[in-house]
Protein backbone atom coordinates (compact mmCIF):
# COMPACT_ATOMS: atom_id res chain seq x y z
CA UNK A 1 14.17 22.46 -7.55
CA UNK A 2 12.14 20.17 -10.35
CA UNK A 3 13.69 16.77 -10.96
CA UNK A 4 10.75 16.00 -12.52
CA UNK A 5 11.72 13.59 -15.64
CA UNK A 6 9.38 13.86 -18.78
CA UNK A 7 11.00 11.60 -20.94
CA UNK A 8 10.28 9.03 -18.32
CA UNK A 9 7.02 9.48 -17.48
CA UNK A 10 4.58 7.32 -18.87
CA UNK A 11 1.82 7.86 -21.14
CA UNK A 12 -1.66 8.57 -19.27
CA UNK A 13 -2.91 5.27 -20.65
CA UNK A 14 0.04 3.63 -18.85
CA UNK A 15 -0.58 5.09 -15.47
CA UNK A 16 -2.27 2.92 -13.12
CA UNK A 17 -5.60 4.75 -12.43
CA UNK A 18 -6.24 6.30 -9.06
CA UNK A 19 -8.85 8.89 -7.99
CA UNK A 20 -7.64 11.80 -5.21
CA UNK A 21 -9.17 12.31 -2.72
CA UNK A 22 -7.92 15.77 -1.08
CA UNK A 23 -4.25 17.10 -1.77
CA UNK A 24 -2.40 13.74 -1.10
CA UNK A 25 -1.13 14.01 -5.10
CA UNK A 26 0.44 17.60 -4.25
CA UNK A 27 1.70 16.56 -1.29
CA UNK A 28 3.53 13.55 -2.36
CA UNK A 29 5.06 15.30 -5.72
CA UNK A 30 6.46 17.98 -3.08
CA UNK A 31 7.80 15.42 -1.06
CA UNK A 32 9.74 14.12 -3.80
CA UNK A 33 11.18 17.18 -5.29
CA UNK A 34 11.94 18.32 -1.80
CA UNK A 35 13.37 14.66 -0.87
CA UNK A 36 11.62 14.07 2.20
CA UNK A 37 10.39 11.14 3.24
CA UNK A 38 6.00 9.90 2.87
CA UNK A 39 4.46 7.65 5.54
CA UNK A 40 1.18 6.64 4.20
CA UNK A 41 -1.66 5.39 7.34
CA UNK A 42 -5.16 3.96 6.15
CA UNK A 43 -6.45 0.59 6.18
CA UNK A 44 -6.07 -2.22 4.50
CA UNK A 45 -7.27 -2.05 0.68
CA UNK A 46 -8.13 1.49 0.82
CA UNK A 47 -5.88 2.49 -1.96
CA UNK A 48 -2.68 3.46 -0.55
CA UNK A 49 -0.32 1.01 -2.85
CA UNK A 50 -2.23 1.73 -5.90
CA UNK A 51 -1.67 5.22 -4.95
CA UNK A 52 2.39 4.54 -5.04
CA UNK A 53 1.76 3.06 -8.20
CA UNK A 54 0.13 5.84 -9.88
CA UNK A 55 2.42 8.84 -8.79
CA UNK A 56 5.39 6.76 -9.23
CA UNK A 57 4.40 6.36 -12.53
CA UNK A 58 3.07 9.83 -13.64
CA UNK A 59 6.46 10.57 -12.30
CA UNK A 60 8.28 8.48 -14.51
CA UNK A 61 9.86 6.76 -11.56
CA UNK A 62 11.39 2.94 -11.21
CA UNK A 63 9.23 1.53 -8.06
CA UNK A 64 10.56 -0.99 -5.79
CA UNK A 65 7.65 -2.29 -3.75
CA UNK A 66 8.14 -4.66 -0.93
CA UNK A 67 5.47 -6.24 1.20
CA UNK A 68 6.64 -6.19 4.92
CA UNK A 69 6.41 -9.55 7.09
CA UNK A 70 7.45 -11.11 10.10
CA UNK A 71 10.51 -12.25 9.26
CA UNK A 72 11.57 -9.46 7.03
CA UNK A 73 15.20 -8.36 8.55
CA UNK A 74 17.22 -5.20 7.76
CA UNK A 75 19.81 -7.73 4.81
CA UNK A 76 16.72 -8.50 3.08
CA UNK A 77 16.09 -4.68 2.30
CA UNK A 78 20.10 -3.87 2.12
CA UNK A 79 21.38 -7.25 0.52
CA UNK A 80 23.99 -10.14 1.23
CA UNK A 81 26.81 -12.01 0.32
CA UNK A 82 25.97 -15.64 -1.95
CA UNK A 83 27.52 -17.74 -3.40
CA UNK A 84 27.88 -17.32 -7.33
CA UNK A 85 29.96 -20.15 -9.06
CA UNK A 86 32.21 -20.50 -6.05
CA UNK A 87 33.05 -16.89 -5.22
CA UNK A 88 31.43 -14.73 -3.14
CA UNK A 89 29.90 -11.72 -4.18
CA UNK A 90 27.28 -9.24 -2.30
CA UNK A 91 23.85 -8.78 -3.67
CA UNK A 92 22.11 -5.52 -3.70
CA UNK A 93 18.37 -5.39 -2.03
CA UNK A 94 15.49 -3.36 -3.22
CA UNK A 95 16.47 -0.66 -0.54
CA UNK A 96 20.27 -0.18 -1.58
CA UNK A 97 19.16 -0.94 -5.47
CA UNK A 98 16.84 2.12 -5.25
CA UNK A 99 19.02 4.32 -3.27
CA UNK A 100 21.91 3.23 -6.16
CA UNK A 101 20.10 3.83 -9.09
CA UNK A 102 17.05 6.65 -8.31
CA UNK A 103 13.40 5.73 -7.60
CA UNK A 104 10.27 5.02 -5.14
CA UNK A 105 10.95 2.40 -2.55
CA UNK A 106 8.01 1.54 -1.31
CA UNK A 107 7.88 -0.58 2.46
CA UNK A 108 4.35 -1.53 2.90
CA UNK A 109 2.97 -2.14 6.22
CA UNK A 110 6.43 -1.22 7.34
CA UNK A 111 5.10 -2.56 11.18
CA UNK A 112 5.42 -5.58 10.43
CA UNK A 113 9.05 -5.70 9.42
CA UNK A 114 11.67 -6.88 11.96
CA UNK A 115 12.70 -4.04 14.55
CA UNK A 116 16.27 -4.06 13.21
CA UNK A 117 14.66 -2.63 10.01
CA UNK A 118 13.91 1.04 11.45
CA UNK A 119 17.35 1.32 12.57
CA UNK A 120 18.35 0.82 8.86
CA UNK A 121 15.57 3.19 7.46
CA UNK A 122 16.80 6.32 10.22
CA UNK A 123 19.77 7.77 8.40
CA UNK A 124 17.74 8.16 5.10
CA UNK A 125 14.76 9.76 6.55
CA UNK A 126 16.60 12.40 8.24
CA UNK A 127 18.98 15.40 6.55
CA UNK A 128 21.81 12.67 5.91
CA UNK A 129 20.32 10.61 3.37
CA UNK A 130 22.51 8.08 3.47
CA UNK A 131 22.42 4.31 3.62
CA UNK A 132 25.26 2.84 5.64
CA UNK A 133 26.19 -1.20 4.41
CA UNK A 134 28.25 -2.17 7.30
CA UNK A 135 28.74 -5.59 5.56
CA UNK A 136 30.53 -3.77 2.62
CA UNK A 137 32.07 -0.69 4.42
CA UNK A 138 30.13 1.38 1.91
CA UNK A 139 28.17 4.39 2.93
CA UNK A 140 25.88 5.28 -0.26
CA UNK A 141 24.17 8.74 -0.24
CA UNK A 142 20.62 8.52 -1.94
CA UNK A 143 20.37 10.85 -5.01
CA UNK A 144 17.80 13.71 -5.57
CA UNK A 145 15.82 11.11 -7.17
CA UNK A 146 15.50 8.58 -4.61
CA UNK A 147 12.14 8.92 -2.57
CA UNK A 148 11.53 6.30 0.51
CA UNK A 149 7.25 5.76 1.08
CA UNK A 150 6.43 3.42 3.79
CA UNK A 151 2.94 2.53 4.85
CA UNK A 152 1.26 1.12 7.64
CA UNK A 153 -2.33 0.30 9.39
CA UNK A 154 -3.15 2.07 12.44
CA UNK A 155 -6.24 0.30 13.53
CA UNK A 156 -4.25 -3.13 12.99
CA UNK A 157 -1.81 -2.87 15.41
CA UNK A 158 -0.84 -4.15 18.86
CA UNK A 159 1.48 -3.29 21.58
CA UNK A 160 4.12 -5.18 19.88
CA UNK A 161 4.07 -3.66 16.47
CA UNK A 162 3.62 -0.17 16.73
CA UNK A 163 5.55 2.36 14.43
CA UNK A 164 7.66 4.39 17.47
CA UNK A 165 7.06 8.15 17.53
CA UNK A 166 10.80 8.70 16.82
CA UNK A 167 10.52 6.58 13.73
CA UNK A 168 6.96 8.33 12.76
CA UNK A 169 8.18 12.03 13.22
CA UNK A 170 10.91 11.53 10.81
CA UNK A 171 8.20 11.67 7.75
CA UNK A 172 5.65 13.86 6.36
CA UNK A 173 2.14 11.58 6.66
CA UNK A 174 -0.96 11.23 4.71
CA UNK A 175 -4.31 10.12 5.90
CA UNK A 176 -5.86 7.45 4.12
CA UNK A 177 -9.74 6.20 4.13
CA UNK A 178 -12.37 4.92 1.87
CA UNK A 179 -13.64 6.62 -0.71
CA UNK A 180 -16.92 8.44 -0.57
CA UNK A 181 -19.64 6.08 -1.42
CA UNK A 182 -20.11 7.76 -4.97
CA UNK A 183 -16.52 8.04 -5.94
CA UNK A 184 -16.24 4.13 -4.84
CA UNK A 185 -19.45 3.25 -7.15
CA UNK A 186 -16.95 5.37 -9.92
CA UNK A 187 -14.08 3.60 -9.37
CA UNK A 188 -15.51 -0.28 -8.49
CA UNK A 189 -17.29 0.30 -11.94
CA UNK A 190 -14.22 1.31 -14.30
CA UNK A 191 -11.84 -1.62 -12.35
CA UNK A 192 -14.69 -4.44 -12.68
CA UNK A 193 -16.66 -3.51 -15.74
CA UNK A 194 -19.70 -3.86 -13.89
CA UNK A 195 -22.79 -1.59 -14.35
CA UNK A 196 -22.81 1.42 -11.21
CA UNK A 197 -26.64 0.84 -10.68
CA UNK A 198 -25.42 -2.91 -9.74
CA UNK A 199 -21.78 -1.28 -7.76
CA UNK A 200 -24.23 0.45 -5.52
CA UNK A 201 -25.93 -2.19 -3.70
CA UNK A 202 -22.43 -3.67 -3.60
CA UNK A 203 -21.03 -0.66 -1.95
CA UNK A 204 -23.75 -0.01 0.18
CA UNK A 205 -23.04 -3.60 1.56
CA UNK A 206 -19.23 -2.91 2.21
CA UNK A 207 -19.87 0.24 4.19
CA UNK A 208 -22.74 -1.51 6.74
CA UNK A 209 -19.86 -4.33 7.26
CA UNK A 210 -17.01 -1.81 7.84
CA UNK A 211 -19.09 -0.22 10.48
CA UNK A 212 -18.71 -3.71 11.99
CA UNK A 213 -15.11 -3.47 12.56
CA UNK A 214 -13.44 -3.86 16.03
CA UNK A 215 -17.01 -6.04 16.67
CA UNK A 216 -17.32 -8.85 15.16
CA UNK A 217 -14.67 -8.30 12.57
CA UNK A 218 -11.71 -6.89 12.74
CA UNK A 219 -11.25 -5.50 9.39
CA UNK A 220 -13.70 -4.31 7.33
CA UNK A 221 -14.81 -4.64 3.28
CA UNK A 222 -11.77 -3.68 1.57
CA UNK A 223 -12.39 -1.27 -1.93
CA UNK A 224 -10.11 -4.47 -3.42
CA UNK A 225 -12.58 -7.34 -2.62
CA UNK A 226 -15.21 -4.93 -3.78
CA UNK A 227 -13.59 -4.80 -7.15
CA UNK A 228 -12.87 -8.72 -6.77
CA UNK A 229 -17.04 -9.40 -6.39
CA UNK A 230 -18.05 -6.84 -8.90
CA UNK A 231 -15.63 -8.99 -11.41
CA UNK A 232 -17.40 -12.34 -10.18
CA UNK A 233 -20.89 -11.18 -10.79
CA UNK A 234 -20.00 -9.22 -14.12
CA UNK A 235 -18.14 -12.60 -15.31
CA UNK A 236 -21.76 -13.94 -14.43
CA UNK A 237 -21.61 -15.26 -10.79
CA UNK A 238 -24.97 -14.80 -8.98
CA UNK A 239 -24.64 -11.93 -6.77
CA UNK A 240 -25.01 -13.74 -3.43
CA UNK A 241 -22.35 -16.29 -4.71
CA UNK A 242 -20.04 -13.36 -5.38
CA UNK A 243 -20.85 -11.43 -2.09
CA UNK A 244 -20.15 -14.82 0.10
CA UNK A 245 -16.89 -15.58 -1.54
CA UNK A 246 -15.53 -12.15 -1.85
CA UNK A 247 -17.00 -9.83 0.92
CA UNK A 248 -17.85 -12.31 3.67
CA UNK A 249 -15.53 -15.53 3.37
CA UNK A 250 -12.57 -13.34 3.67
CA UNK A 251 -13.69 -11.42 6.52
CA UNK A 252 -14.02 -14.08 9.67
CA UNK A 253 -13.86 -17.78 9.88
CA UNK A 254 -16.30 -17.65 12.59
CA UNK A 255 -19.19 -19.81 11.38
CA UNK A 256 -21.84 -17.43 13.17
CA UNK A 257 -19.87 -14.00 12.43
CA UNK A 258 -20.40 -14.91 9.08
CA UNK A 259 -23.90 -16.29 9.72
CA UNK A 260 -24.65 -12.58 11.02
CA UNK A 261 -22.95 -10.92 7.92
CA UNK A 262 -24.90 -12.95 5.35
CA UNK A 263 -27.86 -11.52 7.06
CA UNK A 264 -26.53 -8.18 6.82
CA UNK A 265 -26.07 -8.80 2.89
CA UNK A 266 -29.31 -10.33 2.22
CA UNK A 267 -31.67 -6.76 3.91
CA UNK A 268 -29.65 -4.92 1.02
CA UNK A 269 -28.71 -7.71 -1.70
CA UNK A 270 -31.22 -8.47 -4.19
């Protein structure tokens, strides 16, 4: 089966850019056409919501993306009754609008959700595809063109929020990392507009402080705040500036954590 839309798909222009790095593009356009459901597990900022974005869009696909929080509860995903000049009338949420109309809906860092969440999410992720709105007596079965992704962080969890194994083993799952130091020169180059020759030192620099996670830090250099200081010095920042605001301020509030990290910078920042 190919539900595969061209007249939707965007332009390549359009398409937010993304570099692969194994089969994770194969794997997710099978997922859709077979309408199975994508977990995606990497840390933070290494790429897996730009990586929604992009097949989403060289799928032609709406996207619904919401970013998962403590106090997110099942009604803010499925919707509610308000008030709308004195009546009452129930108001779709990104999970019912996507499962109504066709689409990606995207949870990210589904752990962090309220528990009463995953009891929504189990009847579309398993053959039934359906969406029950107890509210509305509805039961709404999710169209071939209705993909759920959710994503989480495994090294940024606790006892408390950990994705079940029931919930996990109810989708396919990618592995997500960093990119391979040259790839992430590539890519920090074409998002900043900075030089590679002066990426390089910049990535070298993320990868000694990521080795430095679980230590004294407990997460490392994201690809995103190495995009953030490459745009800072190419806007004409002084390096060091850039590297304290973007790759060390954001990483600890510890005065000598990042005392020890600015150290770390200056053996490999010119």
């Amino acid at each position: 089966m190919n539900i595969f839309n061209p007249a939707l798909a965007r332009r390549e222009a359009d398409i937010p850019a993304y570099v692969p790095k194994g089969n994770e593009c194969t794997l997710f356009e099978t997922a859709w056409v077979r309408q199975l459901p994508l977990l995606l597990k990497g840390p933070t900022g290494c790429g897996k919501t730009r990586f929604v974005s992009h097949m989403a869009a060289r799928l032609g696909l709406p996207l619904a993306t919401v970013s998962c929080h403590d106090d997110l509860a099942a009604s803010d995903l499925t919707g509610r009754f308000l008030l709308k000049g004195g009546e009452t009338v129930w108001v779709d949420g990104p999970l019912t609008k996507s499962v109504r109309d066709g689409g990606v809906c995207y949870l990210d860092e589904i752990v962090e959700a309220r528990k009463d969440v995953a009891v929504v999410l189990h009847p579309l992720t398993d053959d039934r595809r359906m969406l029950p709105l107890e509210r509305t007596g509805e039961t709404l079965e999710a169209p071939p063109g209705f993909m759920l992704v959710v994503s989480y962080n495994p090294g940024y969890q606790n006892i408390l929020k950990a994705l079940k194994p029931s919930t996990k083993q109810r989708f396919i799952a990618i592995d997500f990392d960093f990119l391979p130091r040259d790839q992430e020169i590539v890519v920090v180059s074409r998002e900043s507009g900075l030089e590679e020759m002066r990426v390089a030192p910049l990535v070298d620099l993320a990868r000694k402080l990521r080795a430095l996670k679980g230590q004294d830090i407990e997460e490392g250099v994201s690809t995103r705040l190495l995009v953030y200081c490459a745009c800072l010095i190419d806007s004409g920042m002084p390096t060091r500036e850039a590297v304290l605001a973007a790759l060390i301020e954001p990483l600890t509030d510890e005065p000598d954590v990042k005392a020890a990290l600015r150290e770390v910078a200056n053996a490999l920042i010119v």
